[in-house]
Every structure is written in C-alpha cells, then in structure tokens.
N, C-alpha and C. Protein backbone atom coordinates (compact mmCIF):
# COMPACT_ATOMS: atom_id res chain seq x y z
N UNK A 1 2.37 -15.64 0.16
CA UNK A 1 2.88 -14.64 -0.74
C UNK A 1 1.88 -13.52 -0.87
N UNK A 2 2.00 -12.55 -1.47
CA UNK A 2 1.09 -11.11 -1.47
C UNK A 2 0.58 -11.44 -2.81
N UNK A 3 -0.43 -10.72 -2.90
CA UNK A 3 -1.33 -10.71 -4.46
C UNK A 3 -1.33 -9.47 -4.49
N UNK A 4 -1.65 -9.36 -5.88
CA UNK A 4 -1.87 -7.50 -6.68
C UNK A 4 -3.22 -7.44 -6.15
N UNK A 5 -4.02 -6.38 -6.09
CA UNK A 5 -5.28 -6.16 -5.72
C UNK A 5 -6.37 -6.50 -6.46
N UNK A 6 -5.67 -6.56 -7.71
CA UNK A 6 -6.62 -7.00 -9.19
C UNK A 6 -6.97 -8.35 -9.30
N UNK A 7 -6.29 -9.20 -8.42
CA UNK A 7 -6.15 -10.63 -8.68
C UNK A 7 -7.97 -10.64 -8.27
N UNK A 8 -8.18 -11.70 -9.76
CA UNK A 8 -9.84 -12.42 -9.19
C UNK A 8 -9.89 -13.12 -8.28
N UNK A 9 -10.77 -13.17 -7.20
CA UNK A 9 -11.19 -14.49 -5.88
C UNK A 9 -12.73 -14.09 -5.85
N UNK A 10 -12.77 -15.19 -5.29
CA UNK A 10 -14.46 -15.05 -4.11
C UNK A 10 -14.50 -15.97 -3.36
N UNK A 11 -15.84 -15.56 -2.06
CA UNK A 11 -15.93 -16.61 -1.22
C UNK A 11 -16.48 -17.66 -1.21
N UNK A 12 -17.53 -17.86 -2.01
CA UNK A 12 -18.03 -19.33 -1.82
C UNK A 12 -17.59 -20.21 -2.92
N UNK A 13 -17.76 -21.73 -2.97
CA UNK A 13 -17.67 -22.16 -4.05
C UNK A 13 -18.83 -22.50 -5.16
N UNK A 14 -19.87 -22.04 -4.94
CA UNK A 14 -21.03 -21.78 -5.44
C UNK A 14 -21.01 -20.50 -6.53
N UNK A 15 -20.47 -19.71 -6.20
CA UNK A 15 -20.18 -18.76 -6.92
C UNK A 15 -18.36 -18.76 -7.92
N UNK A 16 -17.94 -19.53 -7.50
CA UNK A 16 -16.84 -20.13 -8.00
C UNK A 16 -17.26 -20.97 -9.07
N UNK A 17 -17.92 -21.53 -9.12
CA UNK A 17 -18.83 -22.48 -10.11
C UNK A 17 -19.67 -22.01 -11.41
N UNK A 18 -20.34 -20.43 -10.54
CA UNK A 18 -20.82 -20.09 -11.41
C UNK A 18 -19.83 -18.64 -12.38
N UNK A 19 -18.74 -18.69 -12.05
CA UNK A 19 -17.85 -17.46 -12.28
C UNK A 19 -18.29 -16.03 -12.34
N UNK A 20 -18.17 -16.12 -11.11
CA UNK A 20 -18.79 -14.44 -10.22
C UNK A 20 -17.07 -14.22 -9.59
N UNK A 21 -16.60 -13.80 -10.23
CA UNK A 21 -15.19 -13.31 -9.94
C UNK A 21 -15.06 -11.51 -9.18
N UNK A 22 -14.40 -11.35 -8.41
CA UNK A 22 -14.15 -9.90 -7.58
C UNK A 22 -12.75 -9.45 -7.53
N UNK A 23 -12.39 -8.57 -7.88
CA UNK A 23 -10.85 -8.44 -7.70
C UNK A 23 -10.78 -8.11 -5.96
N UNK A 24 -9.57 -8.30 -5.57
CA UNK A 24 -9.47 -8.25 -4.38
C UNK A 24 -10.05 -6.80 -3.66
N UNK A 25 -9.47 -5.87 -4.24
CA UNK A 25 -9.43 -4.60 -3.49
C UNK A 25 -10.94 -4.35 -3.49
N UNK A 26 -11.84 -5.11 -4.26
CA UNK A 26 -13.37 -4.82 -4.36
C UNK A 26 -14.33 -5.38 -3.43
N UNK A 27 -13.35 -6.70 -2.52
CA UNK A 27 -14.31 -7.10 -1.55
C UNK A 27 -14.21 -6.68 -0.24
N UNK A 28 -15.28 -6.85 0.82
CA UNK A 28 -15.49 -5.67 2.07
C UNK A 28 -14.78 -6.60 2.74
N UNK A 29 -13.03 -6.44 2.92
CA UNK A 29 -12.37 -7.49 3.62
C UNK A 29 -12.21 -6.53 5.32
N UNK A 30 -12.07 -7.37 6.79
CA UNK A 30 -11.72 -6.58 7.61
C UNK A 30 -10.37 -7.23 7.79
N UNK A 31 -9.52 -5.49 7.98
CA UNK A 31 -7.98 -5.67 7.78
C UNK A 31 -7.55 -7.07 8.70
N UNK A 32 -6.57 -7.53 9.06
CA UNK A 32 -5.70 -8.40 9.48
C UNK A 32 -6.93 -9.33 10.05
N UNK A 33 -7.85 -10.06 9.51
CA UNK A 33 -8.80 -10.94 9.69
C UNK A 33 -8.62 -12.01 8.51
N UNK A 34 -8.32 -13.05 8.66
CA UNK A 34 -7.71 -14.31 7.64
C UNK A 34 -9.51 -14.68 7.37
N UNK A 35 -9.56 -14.82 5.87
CA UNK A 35 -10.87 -15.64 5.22
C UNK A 35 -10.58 -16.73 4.30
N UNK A 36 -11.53 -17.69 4.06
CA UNK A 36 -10.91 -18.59 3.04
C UNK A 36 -11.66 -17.84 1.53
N UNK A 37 -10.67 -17.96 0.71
CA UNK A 37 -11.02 -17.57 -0.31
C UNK A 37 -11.12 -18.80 -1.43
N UNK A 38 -11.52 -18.81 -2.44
CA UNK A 38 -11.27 -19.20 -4.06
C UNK A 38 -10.63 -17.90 -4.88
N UNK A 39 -9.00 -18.49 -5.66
CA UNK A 39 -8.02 -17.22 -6.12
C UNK A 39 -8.88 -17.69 -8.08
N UNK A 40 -8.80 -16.88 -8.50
CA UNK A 40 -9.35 -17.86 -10.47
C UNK A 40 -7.85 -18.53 -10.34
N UNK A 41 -7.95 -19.36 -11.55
CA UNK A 41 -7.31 -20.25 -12.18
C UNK A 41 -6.28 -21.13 -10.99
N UNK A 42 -6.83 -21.34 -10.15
CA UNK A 42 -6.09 -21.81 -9.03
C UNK A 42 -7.16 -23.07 -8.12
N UNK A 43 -7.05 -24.78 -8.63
CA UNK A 43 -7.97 -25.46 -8.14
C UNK A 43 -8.12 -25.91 -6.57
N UNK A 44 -7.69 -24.63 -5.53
CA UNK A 44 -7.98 -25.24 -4.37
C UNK A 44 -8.03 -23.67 -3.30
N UNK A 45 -8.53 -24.34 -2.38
CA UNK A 45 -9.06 -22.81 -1.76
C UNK A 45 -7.72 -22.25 -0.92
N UNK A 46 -7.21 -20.94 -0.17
CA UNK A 46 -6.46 -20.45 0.24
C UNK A 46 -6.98 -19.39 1.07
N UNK A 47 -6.29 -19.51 2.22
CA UNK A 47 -6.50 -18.23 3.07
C UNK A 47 -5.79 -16.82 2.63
N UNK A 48 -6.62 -15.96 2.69
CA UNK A 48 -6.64 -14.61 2.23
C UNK A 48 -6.24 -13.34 3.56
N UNK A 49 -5.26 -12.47 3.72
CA UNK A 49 -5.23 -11.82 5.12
C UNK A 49 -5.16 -10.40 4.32
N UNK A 50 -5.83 -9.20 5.00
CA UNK A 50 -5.21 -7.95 4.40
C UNK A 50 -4.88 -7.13 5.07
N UNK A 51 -3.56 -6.48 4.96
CA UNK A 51 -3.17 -5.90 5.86
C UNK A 51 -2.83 -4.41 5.53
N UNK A 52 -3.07 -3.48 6.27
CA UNK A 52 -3.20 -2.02 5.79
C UNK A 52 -1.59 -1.21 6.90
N UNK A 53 -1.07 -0.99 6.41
CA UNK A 53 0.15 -0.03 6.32
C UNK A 53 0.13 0.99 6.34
N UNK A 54 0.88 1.97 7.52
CA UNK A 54 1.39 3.36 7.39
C UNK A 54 2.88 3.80 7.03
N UNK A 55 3.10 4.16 5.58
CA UNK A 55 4.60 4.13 5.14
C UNK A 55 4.94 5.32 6.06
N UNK A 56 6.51 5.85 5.90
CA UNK A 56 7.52 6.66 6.79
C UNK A 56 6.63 7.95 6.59
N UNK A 57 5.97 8.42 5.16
CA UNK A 57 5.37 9.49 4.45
C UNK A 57 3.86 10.08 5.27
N UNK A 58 3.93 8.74 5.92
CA UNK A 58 2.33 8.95 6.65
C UNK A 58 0.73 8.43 5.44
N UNK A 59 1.09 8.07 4.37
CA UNK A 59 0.26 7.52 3.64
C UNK A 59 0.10 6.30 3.75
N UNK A 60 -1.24 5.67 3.25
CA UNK A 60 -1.61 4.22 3.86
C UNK A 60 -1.41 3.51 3.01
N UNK A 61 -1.20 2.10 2.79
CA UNK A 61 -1.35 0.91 1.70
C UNK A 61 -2.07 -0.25 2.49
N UNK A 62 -1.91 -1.01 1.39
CA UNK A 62 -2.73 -2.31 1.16
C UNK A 62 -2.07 -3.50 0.89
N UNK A 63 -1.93 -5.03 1.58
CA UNK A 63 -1.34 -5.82 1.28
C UNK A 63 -2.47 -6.73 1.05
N UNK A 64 -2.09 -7.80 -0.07
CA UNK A 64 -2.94 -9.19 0.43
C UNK A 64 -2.05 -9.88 0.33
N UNK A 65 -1.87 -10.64 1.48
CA UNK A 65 -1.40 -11.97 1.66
C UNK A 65 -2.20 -13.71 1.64
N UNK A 66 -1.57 -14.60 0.82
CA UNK A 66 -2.25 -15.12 1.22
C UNK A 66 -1.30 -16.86 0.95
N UNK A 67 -2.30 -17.59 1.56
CA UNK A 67 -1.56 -19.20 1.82
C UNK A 67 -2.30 -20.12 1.58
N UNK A 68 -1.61 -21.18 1.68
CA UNK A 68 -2.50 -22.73 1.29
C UNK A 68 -2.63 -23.37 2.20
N UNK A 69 -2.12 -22.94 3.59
CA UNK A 69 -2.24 -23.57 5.06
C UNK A 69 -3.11 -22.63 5.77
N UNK A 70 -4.47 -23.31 5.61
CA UNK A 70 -5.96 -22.92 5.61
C UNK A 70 -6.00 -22.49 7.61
N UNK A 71 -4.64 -22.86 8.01
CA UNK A 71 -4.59 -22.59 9.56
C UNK A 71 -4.06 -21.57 10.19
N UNK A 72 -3.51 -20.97 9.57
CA UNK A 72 -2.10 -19.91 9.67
C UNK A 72 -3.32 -18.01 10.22
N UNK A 73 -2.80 -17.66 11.35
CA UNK A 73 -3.64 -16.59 12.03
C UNK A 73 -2.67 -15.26 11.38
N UNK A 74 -3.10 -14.32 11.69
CA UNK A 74 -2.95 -13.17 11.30
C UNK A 74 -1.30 -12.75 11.55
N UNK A 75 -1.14 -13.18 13.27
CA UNK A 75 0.24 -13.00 13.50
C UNK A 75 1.03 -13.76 12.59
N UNK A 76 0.89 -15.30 12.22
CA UNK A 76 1.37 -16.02 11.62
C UNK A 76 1.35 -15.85 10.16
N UNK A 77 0.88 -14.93 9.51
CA UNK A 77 0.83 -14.46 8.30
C UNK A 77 2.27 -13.62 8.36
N UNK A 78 2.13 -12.13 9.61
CA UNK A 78 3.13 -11.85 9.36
C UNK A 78 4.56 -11.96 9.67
N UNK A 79 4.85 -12.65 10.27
CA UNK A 79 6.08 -13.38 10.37
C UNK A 79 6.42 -14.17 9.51
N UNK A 80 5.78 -15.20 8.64
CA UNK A 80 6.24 -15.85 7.61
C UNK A 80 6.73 -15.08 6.98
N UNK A 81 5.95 -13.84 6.35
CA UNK A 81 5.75 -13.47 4.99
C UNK A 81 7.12 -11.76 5.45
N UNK A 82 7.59 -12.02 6.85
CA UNK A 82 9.21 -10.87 7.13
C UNK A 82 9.87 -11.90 6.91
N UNK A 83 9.80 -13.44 7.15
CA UNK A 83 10.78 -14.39 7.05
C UNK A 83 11.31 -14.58 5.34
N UNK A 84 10.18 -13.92 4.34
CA UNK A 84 10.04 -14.44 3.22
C UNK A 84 10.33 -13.14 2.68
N UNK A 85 10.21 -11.76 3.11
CA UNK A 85 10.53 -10.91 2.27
C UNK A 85 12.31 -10.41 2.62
N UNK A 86 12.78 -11.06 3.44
CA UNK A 86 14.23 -11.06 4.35
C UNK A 86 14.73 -11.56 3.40
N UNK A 87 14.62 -12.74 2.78
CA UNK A 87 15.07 -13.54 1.84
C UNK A 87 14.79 -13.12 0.30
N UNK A 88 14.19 -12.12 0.17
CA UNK A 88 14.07 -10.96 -1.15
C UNK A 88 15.14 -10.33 -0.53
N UNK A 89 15.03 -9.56 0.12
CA UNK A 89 15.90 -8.41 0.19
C UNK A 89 17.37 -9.35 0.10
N UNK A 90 17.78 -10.23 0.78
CA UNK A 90 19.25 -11.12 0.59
C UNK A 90 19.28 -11.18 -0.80
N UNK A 91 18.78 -11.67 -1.49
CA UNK A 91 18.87 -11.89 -3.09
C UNK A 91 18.90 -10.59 -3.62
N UNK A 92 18.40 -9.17 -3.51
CA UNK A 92 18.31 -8.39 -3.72
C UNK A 92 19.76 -7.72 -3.93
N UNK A 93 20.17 -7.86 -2.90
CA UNK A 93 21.43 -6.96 -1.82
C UNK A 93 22.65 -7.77 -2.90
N UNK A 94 22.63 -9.70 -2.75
CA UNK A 94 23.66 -10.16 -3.54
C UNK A 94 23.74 -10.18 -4.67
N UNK A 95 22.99 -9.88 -4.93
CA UNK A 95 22.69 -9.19 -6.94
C UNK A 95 23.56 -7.89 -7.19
N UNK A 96 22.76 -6.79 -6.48
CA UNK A 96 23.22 -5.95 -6.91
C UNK A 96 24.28 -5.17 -6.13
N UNK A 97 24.23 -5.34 -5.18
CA UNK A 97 25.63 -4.85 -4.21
C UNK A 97 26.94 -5.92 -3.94
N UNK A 98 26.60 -7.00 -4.44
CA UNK A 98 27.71 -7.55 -3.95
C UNK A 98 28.41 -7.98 -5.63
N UNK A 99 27.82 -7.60 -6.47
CA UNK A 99 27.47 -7.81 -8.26
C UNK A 99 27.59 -9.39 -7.95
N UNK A 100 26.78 -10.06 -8.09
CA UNK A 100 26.69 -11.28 -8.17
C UNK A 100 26.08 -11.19 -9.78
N UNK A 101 25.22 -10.58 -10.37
CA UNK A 101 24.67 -10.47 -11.52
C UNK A 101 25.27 -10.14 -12.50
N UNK A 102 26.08 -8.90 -12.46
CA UNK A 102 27.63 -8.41 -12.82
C UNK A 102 28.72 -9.47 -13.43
N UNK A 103 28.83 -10.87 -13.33
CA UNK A 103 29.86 -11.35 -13.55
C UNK A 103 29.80 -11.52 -15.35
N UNK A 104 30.98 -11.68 -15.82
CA UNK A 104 31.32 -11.93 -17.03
C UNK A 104 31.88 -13.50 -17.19
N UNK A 105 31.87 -14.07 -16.47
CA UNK A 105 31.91 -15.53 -16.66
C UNK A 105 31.19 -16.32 -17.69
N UNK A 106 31.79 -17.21 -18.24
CA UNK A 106 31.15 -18.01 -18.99
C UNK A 106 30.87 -19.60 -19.09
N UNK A 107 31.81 -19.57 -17.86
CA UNK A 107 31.85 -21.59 -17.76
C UNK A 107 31.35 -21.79 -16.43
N UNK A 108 31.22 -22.77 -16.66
CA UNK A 108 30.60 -23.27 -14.85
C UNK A 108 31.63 -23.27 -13.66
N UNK A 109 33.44 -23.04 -14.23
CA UNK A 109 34.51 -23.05 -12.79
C UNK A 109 34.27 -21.94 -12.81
N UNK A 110 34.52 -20.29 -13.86
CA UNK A 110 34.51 -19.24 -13.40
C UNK A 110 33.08 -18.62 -12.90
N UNK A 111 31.76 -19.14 -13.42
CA UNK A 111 30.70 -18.96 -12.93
C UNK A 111 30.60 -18.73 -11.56
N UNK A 112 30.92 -20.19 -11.14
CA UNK A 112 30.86 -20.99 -9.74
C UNK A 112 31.98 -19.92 -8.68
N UNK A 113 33.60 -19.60 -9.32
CA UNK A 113 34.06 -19.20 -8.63
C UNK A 113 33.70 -17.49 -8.36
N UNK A 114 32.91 -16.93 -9.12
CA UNK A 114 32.29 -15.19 -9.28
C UNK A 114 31.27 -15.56 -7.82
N UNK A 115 30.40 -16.85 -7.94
CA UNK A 115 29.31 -17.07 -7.00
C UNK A 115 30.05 -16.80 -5.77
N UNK A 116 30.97 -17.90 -5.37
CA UNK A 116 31.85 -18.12 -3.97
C UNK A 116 32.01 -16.95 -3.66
N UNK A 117 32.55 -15.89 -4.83
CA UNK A 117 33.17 -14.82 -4.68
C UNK A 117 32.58 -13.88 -3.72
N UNK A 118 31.24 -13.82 -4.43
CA UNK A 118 30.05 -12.67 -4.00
C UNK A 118 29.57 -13.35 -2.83
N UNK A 119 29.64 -14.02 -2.59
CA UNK A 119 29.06 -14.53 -0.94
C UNK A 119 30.06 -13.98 0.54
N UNK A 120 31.57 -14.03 0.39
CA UNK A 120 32.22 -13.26 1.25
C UNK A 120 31.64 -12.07 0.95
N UNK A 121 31.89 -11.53 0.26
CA UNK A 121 31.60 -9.92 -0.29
C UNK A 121 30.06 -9.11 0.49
N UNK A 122 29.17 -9.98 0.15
CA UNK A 122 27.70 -9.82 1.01
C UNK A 122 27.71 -10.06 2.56
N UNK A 123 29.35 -10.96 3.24
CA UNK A 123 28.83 -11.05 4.74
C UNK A 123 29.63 -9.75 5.04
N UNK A 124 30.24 -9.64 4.24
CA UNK A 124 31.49 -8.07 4.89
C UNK A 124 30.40 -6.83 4.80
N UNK A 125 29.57 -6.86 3.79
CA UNK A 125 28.59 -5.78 3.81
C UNK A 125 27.54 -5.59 4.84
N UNK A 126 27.33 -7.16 5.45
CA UNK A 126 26.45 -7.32 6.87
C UNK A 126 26.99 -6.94 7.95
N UNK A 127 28.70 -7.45 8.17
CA UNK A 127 28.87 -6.94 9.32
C UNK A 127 29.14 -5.43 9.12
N UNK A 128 29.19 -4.90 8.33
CA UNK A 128 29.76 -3.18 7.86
C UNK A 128 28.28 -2.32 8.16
N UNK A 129 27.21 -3.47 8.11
CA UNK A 129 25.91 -2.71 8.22
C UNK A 129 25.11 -2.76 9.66
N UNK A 130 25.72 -3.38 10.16
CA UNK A 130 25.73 -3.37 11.95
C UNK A 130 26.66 -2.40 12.46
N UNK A 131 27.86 -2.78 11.74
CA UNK A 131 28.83 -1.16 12.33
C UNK A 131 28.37 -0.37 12.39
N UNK A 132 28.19 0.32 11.34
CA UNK A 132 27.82 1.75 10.62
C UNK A 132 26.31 2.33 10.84
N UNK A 133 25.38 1.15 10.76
CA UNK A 133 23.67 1.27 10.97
C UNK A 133 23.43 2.01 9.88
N UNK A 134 23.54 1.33 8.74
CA UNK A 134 23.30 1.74 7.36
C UNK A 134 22.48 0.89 6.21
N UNK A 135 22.10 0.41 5.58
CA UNK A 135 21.69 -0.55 4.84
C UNK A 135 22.66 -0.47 3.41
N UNK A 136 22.85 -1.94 3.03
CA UNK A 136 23.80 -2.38 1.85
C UNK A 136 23.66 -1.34 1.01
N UNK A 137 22.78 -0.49 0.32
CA UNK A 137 22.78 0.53 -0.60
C UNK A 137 23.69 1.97 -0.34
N UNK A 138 23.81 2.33 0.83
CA UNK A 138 23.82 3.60 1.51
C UNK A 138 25.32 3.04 1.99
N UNK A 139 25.67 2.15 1.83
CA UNK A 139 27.40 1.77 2.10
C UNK A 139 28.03 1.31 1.16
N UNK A 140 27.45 1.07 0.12
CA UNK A 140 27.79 0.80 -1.65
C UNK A 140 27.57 2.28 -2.22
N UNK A 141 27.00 3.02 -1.80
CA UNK A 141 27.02 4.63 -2.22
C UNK A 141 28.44 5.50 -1.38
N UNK A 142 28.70 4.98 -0.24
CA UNK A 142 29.45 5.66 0.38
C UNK A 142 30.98 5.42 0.21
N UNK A 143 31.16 3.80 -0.03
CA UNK A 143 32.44 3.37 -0.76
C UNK A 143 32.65 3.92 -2.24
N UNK A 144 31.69 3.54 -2.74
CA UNK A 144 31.75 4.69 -4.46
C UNK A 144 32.33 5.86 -4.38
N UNK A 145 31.70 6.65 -3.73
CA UNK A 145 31.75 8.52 -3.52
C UNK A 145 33.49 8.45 -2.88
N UNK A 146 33.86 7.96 -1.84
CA UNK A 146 35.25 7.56 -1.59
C UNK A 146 36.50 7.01 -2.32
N UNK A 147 35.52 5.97 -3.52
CA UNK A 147 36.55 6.20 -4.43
C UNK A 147 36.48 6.70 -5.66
N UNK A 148 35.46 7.56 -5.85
CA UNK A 148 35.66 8.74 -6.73
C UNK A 148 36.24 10.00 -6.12
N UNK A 149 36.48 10.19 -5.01
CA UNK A 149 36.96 11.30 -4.37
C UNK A 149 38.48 10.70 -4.28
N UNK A 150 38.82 9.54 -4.07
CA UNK A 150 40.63 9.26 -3.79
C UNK A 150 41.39 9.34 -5.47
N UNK A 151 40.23 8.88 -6.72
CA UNK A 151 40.73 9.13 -7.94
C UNK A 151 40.61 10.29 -8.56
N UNK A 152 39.54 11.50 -7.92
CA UNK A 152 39.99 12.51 -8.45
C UNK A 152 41.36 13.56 -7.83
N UNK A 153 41.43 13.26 -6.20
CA UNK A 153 42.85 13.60 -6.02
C UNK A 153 43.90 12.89 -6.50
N UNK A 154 43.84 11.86 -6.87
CA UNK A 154 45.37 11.18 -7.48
C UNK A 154 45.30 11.69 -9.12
N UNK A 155 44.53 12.35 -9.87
CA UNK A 155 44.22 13.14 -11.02
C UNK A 155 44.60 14.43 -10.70
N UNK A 156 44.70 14.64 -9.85
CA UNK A 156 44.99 16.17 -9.57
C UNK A 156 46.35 16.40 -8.89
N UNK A 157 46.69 15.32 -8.24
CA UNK A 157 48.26 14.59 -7.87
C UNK A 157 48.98 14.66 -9.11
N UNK A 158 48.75 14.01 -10.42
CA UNK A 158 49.04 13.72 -11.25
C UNK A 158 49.63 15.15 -12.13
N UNK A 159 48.51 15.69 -12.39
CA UNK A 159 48.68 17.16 -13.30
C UNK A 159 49.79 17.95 -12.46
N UNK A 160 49.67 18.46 -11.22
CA UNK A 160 50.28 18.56 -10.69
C UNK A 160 51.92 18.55 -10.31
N UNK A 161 52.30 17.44 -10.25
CA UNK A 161 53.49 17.02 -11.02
C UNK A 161 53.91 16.97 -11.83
N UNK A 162 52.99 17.42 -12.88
CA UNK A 162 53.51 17.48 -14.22
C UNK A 162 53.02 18.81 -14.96
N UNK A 163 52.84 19.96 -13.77
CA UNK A 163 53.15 21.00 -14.39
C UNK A 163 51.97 21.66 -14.89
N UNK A 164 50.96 20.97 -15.07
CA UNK A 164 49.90 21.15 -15.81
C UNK A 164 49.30 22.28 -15.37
C-alpha cells in the first residue's frame, strides 16, 4: 500500500528502540530501490520502495510504497500495487457511476437487489469504454448532457404545441 510522506519510519532497530523517528520524505531514499524499514506503531519490519512520477502537467511526485513481504523487487512493487489501485478505481467507478451508493433501499432483498442491479450497469459501462475510448466519468457526462439536451427539446416540443 502507499504511505503519506509524513508517516514516521527508520532504518535500524536500534534506533527504533531508542525512538529516533523520520518522516518519510526526510530520509535520503534512492528512487525505485526497496529498503527494509521500521513504520512507528507497527511491531514488525516492512519493505519501503519510492517511486518518483511525471504527471500529464510535466510536474514530479512522490510515492511510498510499501509491504510485509520483505522479498518483493521494485518491478514487483509496481504491478501489485496497478493490480491494487485497478481495484480502487472498480469500487470507485461502481459507487459513483453505476450509483451503487445512491440506492434508497432499506432491507437486505431491496439492498441486495440495487447491488445485482449496479453490477450489470458497471459491465455495460466497460464495454461502452472500449467502444468509445473514454473512461466511466466522461461517458456518465456524455449520457447526462444527452439527456438534458432530449428533455429540453421535448420542453420546447411541449410549449410549442401549446401555443406558448
């Protein structure tokens, strides 16, 4: 999983002992090089990876990643941790685009049946997002705008006919 930069660690356990704590972003880490660390309040040691980023903007960031499988290499950091943020973004997407969060249910059949519901709803948005080459947001914006544009002509259909 990633840590905030603030999170306390250090490297030895000697200094773990004596509580000489460093926030992350303060120690001289070299980028995508795995170390074992000590995290505070956490009784066992973990590998630490940091990885530095160029967003679309051209500005840089900072990740720390880190694990309890004291074996796991740099590549293997990041592939877990696309395998693990894939599975954010799914929860993400069925929350709020498919309204899974949205429901007004109150019992466990209509609960259960809102859930079932939103799960077709999220694969139609996958295959719609291979069609189109769009992401779930930007095709939940584009169905909206479509049907605010078909209800303001049937409003204007309306007056229309009636003279207005």
């Amino acid at each position: 999983m990633d840590k905030k930069s603030n999170r306390q660690c250090m490297f030895a356990t000697s200094d773990r002992n004596k509580g000489r704590w460093s926030s992350l972003d303060k120690l001289s880490l070299t980028p995508e090089q795995p170390v074992q660390v000590w995290l505070k309040d956490l009784e066992i040691p973990v590998v630490l990876c940091k990885l530095v980023f160029t967003n679309r903007d051209g500005s840089t960031g900072e990740m720390y990643l880190v694990s309890n499988n004291l074996e796991l290499s740099t590549g293997e950091f990041k592939t877990l941790y696309k395998k693990r943020w894939s599975v954010e973004e799914y929860h993400k997407s069925l929350k709020q685009n498919a309204s899974l969060s949205k429901s007004p249910a109150r019992t466990v059949t209509t609960q259960s049946n809102h859930l079932f519901a939103s799960l077709p709803a999220h694969v139609k948005l996958e295959k719609l997002k291979f069609a189109h080459k769009l992401n779930h947001f930007a095709l939940k914006a584009r169905i909206y705008l479509a049907a605010s544009k078909a209800a303001r002509n049937e409003l204007y259909n309306i007056k229309y006919a009636m003279g207005v």
